[in-house]
Protein backbone atom coordinates (compact mmCIF):
# COMPACT_ATOMS: atom_id res chain seq x y z
CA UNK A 1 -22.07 53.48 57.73
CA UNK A 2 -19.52 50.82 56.50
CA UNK A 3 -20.57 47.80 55.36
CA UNK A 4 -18.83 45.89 58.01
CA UNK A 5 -21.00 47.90 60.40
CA UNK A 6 -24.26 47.46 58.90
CA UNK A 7 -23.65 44.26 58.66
CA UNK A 8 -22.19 43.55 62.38
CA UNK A 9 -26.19 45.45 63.10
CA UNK A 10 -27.91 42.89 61.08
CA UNK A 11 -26.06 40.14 62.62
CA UNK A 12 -26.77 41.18 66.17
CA UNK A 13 -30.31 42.07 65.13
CA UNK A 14 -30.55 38.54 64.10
CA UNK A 15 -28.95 37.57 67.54
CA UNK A 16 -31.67 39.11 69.66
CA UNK A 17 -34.71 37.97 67.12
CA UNK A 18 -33.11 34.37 67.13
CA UNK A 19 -32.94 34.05 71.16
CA UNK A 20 -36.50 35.45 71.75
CA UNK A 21 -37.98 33.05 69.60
CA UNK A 22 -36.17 30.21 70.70
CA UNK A 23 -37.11 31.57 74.07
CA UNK A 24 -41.00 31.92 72.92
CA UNK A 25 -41.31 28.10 72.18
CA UNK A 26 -40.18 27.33 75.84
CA UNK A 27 -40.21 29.67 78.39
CA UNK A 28 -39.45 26.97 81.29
CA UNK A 29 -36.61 25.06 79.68
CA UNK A 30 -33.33 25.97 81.28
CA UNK A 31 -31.46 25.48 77.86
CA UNK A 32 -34.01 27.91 76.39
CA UNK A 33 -33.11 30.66 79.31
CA UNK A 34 -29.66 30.41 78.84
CA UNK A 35 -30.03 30.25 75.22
CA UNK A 36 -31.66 33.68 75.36
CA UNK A 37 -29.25 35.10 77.59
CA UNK A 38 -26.28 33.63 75.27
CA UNK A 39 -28.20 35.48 72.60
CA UNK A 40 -28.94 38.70 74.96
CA UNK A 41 -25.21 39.33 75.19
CA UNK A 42 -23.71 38.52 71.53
CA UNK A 43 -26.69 41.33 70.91
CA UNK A 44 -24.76 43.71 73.40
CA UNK A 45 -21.67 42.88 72.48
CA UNK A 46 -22.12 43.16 68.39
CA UNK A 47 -24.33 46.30 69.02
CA UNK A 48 -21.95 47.97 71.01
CA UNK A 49 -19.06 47.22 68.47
CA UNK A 50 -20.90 48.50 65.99
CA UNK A 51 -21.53 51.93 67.79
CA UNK A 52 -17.86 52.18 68.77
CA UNK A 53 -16.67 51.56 64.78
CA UNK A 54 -19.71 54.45 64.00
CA UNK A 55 -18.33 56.82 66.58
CA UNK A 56 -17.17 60.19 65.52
CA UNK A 57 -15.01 60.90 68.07
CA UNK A 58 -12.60 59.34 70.83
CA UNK A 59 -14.47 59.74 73.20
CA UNK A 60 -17.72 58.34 72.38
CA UNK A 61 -15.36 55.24 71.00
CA UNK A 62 -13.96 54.70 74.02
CA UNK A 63 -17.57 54.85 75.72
CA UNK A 64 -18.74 52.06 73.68
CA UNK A 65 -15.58 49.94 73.67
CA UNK A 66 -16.01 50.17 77.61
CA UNK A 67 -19.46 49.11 76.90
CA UNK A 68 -17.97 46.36 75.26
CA UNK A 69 -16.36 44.52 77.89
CA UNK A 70 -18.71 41.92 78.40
CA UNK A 71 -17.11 39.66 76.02
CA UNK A 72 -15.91 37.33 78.36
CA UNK A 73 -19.54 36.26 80.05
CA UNK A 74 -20.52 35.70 76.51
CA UNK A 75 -17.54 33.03 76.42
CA UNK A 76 -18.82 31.92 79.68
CA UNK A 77 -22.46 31.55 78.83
CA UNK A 78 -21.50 29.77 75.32
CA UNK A 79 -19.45 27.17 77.87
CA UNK A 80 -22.45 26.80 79.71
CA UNK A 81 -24.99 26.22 77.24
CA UNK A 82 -22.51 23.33 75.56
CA UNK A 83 -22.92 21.74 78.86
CA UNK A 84 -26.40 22.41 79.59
CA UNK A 85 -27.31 21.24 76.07
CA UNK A 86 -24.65 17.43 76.21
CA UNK A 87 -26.37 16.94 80.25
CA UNK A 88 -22.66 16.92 81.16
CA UNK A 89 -22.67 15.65 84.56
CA UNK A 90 -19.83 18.56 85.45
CA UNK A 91 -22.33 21.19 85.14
CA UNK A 92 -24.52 19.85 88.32
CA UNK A 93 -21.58 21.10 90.78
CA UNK A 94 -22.37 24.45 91.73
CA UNK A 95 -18.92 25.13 91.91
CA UNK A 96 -18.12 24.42 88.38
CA UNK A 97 -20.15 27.53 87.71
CA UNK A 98 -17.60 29.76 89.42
CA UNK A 99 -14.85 27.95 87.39
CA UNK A 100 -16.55 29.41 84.66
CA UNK A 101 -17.46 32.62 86.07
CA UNK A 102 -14.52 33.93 87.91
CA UNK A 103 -12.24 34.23 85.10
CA UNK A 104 -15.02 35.97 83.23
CA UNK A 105 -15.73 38.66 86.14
CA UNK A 106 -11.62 38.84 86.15
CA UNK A 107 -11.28 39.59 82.51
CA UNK A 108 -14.22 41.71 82.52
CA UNK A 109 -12.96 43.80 85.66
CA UNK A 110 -9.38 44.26 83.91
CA UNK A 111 -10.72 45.31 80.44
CA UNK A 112 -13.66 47.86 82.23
CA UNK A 113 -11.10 49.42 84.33
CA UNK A 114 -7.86 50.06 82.14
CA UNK A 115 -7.52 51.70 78.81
């Protein structure tokens, strides 16, 4: 393993470890849920780069690049915990959550489905 990947492993290690325990402190605080989900996917999404630069062939590459594609509900979650976090008063509107959310499922949808 390259040292780029082991340390891509440690950093979504430290990811997972980070959002449980900010999680453990307060398990009915909103920020703290969607801190832990924030958390939850930079996990994913480091762990699954890591596999794909460890592969040792295409095709197991290609699984975990597919794997991969969450990267834009991370984006969307990071949004959303800025706003949860600074009370923004544009986060109450329900529909501000598909703003953020649409574009996500779009990008997500496009990168899952093409090569």
């Amino acid at each position: 393993m390259n040292i780029f990947a082991a340390l891509s492993l440690i950093a979504s290690i430290s990811c997972l470890l980070l959002g449980i325990t900010v999680y453990s402190f307060n398990r009915k605080s909103i920020l703290n849920k969607i801190f832990l989900l924030t958390a939850l996917a930079a996990f994913f999404y480091s762990f699954t780069t890591v596999m794909m630069w460890t592969a040792t062939d295409f095709a197991s590459a290609s699984f975990w690049n597919k794997m991969g594609a969450i990267w834009p509900f991370f984006v969307a979650l990071v949004a959303t915990f800025a706003l949860v976090f600074t009370e923004n008063k544009w986060i109450k509107n329900k529909l501000n959550y598909l703003i953020l959310f649409l574009p996500a499922v779009a990008f997500w949808f496009i990168d899952f489905s093409t090569n």
